[in-house]
Protein backbone atom coordinates (compact mmCIF):
# COMPACT_ATOMS: atom_id res chain seq x y z
CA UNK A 1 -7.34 6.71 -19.21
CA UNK A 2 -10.18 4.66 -19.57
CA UNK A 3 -13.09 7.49 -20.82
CA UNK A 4 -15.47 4.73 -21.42
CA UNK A 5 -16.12 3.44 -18.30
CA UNK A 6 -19.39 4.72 -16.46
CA UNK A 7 -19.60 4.16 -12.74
CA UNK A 8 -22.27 5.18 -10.37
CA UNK A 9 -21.78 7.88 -7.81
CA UNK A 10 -21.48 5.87 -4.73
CA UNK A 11 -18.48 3.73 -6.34
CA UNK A 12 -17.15 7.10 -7.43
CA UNK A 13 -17.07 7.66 -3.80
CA UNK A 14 -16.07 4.68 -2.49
CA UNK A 15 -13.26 5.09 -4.92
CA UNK A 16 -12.41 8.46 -3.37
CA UNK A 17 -12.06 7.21 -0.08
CA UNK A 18 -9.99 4.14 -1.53
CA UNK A 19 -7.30 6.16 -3.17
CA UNK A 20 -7.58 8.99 -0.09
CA UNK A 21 -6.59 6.43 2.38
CA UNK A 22 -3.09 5.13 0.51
CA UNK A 23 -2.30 8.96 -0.12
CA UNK A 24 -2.89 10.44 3.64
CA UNK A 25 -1.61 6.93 5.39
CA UNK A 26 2.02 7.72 2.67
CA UNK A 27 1.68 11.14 3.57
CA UNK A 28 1.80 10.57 7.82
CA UNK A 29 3.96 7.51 7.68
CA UNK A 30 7.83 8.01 8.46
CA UNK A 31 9.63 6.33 6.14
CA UNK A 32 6.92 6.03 2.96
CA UNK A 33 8.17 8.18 -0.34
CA UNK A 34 6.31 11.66 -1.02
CA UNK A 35 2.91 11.43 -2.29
CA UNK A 36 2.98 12.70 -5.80
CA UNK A 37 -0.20 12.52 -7.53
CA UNK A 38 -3.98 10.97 -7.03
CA UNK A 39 -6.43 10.24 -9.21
CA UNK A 40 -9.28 9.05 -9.50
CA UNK A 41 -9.59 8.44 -13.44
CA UNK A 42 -10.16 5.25 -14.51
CA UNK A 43 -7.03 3.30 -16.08
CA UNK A 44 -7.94 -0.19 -17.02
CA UNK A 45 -9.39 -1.99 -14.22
CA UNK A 46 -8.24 0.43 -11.67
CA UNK A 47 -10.60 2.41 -10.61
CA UNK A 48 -8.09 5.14 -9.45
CA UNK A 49 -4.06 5.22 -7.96
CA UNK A 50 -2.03 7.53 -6.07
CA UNK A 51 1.91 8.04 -7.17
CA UNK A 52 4.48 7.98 -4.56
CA UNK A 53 8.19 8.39 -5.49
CA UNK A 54 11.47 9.16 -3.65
CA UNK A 55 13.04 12.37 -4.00
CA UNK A 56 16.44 10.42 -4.50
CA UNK A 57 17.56 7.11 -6.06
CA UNK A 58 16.53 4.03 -4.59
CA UNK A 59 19.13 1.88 -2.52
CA UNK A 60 18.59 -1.01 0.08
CA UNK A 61 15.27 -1.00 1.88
CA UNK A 62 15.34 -0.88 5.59
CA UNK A 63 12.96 -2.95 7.71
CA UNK A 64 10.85 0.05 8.55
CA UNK A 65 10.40 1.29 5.18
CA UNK A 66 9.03 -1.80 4.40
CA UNK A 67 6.78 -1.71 6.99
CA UNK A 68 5.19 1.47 5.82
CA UNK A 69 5.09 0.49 2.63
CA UNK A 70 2.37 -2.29 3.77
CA UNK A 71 0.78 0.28 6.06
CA UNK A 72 0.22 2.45 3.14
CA UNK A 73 -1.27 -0.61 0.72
CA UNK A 74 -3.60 -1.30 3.45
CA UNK A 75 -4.66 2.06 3.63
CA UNK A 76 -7.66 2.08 0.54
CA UNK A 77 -8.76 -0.67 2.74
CA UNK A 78 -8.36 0.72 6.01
CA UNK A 79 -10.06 3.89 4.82
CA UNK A 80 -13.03 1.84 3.56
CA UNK A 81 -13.84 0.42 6.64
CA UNK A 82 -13.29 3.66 8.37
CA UNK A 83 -15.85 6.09 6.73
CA UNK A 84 -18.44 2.78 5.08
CA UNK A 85 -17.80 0.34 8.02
CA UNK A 86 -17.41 -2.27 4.97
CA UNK A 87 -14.43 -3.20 2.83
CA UNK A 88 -14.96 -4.38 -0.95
CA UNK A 89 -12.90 -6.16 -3.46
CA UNK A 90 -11.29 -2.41 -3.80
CA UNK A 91 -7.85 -3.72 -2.69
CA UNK A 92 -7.54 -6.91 -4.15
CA UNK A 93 -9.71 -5.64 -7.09
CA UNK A 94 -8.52 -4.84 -10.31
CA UNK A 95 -4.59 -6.97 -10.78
CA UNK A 96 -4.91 -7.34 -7.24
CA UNK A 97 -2.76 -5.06 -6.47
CA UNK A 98 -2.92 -3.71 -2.89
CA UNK A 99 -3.23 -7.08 -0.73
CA UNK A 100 -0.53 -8.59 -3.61
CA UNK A 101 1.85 -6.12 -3.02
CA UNK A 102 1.09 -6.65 1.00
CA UNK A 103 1.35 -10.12 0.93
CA UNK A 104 4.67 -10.03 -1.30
CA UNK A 105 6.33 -7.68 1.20
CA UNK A 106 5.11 -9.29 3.83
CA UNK A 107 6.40 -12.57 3.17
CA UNK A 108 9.82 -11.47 1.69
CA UNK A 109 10.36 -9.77 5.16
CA UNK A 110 10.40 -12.80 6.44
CA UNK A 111 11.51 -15.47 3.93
CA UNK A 112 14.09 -13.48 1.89
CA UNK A 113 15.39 -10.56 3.84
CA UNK A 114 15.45 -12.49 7.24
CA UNK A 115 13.31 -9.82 8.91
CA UNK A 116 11.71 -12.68 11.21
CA UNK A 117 12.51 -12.58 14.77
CA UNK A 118 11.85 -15.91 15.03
CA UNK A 119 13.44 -17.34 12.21
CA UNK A 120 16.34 -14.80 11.91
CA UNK A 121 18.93 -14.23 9.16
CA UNK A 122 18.44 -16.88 7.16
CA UNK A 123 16.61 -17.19 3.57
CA UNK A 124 13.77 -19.97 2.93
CA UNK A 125 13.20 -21.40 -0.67
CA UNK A 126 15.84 -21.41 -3.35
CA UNK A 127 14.14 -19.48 -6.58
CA UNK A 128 14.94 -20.89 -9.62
CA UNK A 129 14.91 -17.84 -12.51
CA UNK A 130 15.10 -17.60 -15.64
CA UNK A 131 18.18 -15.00 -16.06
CA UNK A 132 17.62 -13.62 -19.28
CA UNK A 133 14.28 -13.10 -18.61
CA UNK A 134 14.18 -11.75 -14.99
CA UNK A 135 11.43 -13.90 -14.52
CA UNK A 136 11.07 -16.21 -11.16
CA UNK A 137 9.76 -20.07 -12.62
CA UNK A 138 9.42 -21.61 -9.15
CA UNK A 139 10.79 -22.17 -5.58
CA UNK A 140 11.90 -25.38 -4.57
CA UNK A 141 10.99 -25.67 -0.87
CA UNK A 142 14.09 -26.16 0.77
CA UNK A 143 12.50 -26.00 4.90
CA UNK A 144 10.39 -28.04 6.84
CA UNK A 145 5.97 -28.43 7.41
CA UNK A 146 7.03 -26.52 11.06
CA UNK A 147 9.16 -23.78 9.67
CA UNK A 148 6.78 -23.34 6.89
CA UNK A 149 3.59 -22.82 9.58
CA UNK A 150 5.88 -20.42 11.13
CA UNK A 151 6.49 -18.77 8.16
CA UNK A 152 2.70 -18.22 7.57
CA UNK A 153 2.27 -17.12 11.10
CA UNK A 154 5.06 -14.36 10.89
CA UNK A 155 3.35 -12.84 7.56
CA UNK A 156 0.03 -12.81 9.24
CA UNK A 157 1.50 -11.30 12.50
CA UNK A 158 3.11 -8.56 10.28
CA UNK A 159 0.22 -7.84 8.22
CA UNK A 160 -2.23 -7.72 11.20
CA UNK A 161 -0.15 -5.18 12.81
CA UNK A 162 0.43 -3.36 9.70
CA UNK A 163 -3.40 -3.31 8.97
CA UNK A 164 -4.23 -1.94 13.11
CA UNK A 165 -1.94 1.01 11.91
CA UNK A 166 -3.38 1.96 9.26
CA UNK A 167 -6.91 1.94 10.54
CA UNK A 168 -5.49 3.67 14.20
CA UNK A 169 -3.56 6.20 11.63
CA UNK A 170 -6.90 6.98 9.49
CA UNK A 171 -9.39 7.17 12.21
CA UNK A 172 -6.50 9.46 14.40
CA UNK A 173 -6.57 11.76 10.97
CA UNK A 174 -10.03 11.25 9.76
CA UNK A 175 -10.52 15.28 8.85
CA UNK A 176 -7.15 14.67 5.99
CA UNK A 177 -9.31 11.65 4.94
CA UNK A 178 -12.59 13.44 4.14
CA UNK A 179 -10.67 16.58 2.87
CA UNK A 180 -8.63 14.63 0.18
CA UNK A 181 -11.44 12.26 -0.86
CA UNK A 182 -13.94 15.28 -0.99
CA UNK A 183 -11.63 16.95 -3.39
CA UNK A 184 -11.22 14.11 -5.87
CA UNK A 185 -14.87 13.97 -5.82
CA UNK A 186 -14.69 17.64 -7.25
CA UNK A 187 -11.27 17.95 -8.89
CA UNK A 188 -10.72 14.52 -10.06
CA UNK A 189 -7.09 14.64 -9.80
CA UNK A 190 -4.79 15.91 -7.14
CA UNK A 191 -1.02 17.14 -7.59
CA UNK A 192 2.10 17.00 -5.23
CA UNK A 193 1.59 20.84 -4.52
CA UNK A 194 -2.27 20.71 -3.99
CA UNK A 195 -1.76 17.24 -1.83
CA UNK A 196 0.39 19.78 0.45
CA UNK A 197 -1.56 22.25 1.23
CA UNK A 198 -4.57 20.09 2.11
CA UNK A 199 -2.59 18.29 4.36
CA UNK A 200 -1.27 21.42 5.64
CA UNK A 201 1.94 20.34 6.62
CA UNK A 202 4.29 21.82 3.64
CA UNK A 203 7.22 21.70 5.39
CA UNK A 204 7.31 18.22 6.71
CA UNK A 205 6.76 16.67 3.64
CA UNK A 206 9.12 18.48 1.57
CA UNK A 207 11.21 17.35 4.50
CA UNK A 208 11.14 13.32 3.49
């Protein structure tokens, strides 16, 4: 926690609405894991963060989970341009986490997991890695100029469509949005139980 940091009200809101929109887009999506926790505490460079975890252990991830799971990291953004009509460096902000962890889905979808429709089940760019370390070095391009501008096109068709969700999803459920980010604005902090009952749909969520 970073108790040092001093930020003006307005970014304390903004902030609010950020972390709001990845917790109520997890919370409505199918196949995201159970929000467990927001905050809007500073840690290091992040302004705030919102915990989502599976109720069970993790095991392959299906096509649609992914999905959701770029829905949801679009949704600080999404929320942003919702409720201020503007975006800000909120998502990439910080270790860049949000659009990273969109764009790294995004294009392992379709270059690792051969989730492309158009390129099928096939895997492009052999990853050299350092074993012992876990650590990816580089990718030796192993496909053509063509396949590779269909590669971009594929991760920008799945973001795009991932990003119209989220905003459809937040502006369909605005009142969740204002009622979550109005009660980090007074609370700070929001647990699994208290995320609940302001979404007032217990019994789905303890459902997933």
């Amino acid at each position: 926690e970073r108790k040092s940091r001093v930020i003006t009200e307005e970014q304390r809101r903004l902030v609010a609405y950020h972390e709001a929109g990845h917790a109520v887009a997890g919370h409505l999506l199918p196949n995201c894991d159970p929000v467990r926790k927001i905050t809007i505490v500073p840690r290091g460079m992040s302004g705030g963060s919102v915990l989502s975890m599976p109720e069970d252990d993790f095991g392959p991830e299906s096509r649609s989970r992914i999905k959701d799971a770029i829905v949801q990291a679009l949704g600080g953004r999404a929320a942003e341009e919702t409720v201020f009509g503007e975006i800000t460096t909120g998502a990439g902000g910080g270790n860049g986490s949000d659009l990273a962890t969109v764009t790294r889905y995004a294009r392992a979808m379709v270059t690792r997991f051969g989730m492309s429709e158009r390129l099928g089940p096939m895997i492009f760019g052999q990853k050299e890695e350092m074993i012992f370390l876990g650590r990816e070095i580089s990718e030796q391009r192993d496909y053509s100029e063509q396949v590779a501008q269909i590669i971009d096109e594929e991760v920008k068709l799945i973001v795009d469509e991932a990003y119209r969700r989220a905003l459809t999803l937040l502006s369909d459920h605005r009142e969740k949005l204002e009622i979550v980010a109005q009660r980090l604005l007074e609370v700070e902090t929001i647990d699994y139980d208290a995320f609940l009952e302001l979404m007032g749909d217990t019994a789905t969520a303890r459902r997933k």
